[in-house]
C-alpha atoms as a PDB file:
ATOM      1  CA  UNK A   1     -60.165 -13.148  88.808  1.00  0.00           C
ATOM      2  CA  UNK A   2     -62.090 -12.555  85.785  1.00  0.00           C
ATOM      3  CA  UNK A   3     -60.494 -14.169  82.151  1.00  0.00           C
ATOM      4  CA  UNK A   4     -59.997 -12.076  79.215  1.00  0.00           C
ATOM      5  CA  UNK A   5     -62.873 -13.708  77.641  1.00  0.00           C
ATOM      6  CA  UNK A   6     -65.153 -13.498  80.385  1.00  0.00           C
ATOM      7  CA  UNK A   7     -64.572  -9.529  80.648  1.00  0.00           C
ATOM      8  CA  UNK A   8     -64.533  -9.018  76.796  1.00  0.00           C
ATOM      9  CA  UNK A   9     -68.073 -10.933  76.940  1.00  0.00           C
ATOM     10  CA  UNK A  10     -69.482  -8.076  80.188  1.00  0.00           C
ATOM     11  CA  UNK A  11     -68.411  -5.247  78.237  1.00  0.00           C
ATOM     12  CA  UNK A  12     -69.877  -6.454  74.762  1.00  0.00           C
ATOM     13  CA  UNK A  13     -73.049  -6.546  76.628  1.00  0.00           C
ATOM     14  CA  UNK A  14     -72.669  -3.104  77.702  1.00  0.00           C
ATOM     15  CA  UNK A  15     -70.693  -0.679  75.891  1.00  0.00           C
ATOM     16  CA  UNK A  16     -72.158   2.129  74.940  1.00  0.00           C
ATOM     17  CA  UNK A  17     -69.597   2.633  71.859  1.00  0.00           C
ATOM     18  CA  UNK A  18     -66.697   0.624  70.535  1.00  0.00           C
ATOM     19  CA  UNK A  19     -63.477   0.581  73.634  1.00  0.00           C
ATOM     20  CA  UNK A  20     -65.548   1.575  76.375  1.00  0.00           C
ATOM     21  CA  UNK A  21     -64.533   0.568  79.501  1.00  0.00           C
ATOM     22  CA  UNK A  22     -65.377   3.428  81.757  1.00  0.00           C
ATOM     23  CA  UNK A  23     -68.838   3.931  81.510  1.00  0.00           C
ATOM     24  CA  UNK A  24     -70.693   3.299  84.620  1.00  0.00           C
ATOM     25  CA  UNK A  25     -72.790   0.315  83.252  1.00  0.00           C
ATOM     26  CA  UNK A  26     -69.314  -1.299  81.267  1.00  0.00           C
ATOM     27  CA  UNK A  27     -67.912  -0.913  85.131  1.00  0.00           C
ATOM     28  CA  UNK A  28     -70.956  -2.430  86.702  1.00  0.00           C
ATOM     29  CA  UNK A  29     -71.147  -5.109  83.944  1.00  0.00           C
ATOM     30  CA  UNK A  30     -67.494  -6.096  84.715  1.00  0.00           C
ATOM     31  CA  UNK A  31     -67.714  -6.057  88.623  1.00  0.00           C
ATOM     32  CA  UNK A  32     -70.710  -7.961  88.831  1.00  0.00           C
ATOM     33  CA  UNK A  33     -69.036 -10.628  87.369  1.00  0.00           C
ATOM     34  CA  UNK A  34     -66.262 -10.423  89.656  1.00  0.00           C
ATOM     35  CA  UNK A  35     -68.933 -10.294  92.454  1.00  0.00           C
ATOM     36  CA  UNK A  36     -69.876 -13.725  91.275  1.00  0.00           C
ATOM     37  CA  UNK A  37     -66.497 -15.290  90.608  1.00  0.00           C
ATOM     38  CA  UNK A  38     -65.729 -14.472  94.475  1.00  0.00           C
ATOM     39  CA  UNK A  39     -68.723 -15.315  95.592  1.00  0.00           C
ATOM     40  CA  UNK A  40     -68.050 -19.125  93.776  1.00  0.00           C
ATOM     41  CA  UNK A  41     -64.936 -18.961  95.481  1.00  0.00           C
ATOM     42  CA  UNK A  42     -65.848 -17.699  99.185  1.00  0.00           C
ATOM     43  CA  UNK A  43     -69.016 -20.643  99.268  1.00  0.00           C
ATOM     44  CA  UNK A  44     -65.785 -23.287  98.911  1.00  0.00           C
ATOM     45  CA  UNK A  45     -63.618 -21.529 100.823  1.00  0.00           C
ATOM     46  CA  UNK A  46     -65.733 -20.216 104.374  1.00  0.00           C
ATOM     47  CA  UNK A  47     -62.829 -19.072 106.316  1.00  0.00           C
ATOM     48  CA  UNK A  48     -61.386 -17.006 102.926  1.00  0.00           C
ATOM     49  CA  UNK A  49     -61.517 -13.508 105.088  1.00  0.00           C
ATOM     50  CA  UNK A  50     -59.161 -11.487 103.049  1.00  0.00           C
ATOM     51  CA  UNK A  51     -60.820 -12.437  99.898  1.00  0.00           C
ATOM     52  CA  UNK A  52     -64.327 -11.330 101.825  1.00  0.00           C
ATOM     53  CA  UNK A  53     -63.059  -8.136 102.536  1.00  0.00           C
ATOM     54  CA  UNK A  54     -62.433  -7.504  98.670  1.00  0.00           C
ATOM     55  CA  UNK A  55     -65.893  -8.684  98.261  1.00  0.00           C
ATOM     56  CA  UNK A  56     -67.425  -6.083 100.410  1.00  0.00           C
ATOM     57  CA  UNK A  57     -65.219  -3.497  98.467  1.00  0.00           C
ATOM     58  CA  UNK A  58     -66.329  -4.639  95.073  1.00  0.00           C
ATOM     59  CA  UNK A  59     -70.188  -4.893  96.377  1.00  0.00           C
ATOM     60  CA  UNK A  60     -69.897  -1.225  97.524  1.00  0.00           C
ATOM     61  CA  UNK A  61     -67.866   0.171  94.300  1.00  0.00           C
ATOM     62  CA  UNK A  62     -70.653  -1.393  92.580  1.00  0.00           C
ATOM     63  CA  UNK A  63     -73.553   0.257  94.598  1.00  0.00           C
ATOM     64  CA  UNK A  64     -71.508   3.533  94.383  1.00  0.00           C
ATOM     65  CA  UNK A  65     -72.014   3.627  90.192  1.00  0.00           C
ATOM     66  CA  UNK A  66     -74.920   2.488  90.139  1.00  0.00           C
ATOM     67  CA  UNK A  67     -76.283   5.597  92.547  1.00  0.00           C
ATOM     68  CA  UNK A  68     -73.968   7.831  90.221  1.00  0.00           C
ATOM     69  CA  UNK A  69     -76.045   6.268  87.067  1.00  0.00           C
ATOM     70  CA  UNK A  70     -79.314   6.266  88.418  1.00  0.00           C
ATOM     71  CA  UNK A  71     -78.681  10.346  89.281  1.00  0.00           C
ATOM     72  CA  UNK A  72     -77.515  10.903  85.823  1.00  0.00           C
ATOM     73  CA  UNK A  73     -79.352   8.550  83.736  1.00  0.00           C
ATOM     74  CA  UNK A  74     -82.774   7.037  85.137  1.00  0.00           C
ATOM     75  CA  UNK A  75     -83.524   5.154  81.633  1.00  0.00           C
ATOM     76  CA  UNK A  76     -79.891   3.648  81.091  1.00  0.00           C
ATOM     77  CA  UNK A  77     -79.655   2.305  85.027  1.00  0.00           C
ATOM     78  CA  UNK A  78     -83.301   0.451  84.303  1.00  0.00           C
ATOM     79  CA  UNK A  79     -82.069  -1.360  81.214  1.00  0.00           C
ATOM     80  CA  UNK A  80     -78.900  -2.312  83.116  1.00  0.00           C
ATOM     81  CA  UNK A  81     -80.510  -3.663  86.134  1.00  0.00           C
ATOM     82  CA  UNK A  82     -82.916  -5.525  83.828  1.00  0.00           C
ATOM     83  CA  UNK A  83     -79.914  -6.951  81.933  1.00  0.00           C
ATOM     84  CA  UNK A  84     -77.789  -8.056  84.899  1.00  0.00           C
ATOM     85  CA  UNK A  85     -80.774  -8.895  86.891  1.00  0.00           C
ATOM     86  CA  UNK A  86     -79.376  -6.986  90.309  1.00  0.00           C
ATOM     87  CA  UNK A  87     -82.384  -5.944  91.951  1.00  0.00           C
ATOM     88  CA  UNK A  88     -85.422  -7.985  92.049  1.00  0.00           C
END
């Protein structure tokens, strides 16, 4: 689970105007994080299943917006993946 602080910090990075949260890169921003919390988590904990299974959801949402932003906007989902460092 992501902190306040930790969010506030994904979305500052982000945001396309002041209070977004629903923009595709503010929603990538914020579950990549989350990827990596659980990630953290499932290397200490192997036999964590349920919490795997929310991974794979997460991991998926995440691919799903990032097709959606690469269709609609080719220059924004190049900055993004250059600022979050997804695909190498």
């Amino acid at each position: 689970m992501l902190s306040k602080q930790k969010k506030a910090n994904a979305l500052k990075e982000t945001q396309r105007h002041e209070g977004d949260t629903g923009s595709p890169e503010s929603q990538v921003a914020i579950l990549t994080r989350q990827i990596d919390e659980l990630a953290k988590h499932l290397k200490k904990n192997k036999k964590d299943f349920h919490s795997r299974r929310g991974l794979l959801q997460m991991v998926a949402n995440r691919r799903k917006h990032l097709k959606y932003l690469e269709r609609k906007n080719p220059d924004a989902y190049q900055t993004l993946i250059k600022k979050l460092g997804l695909k190498k």
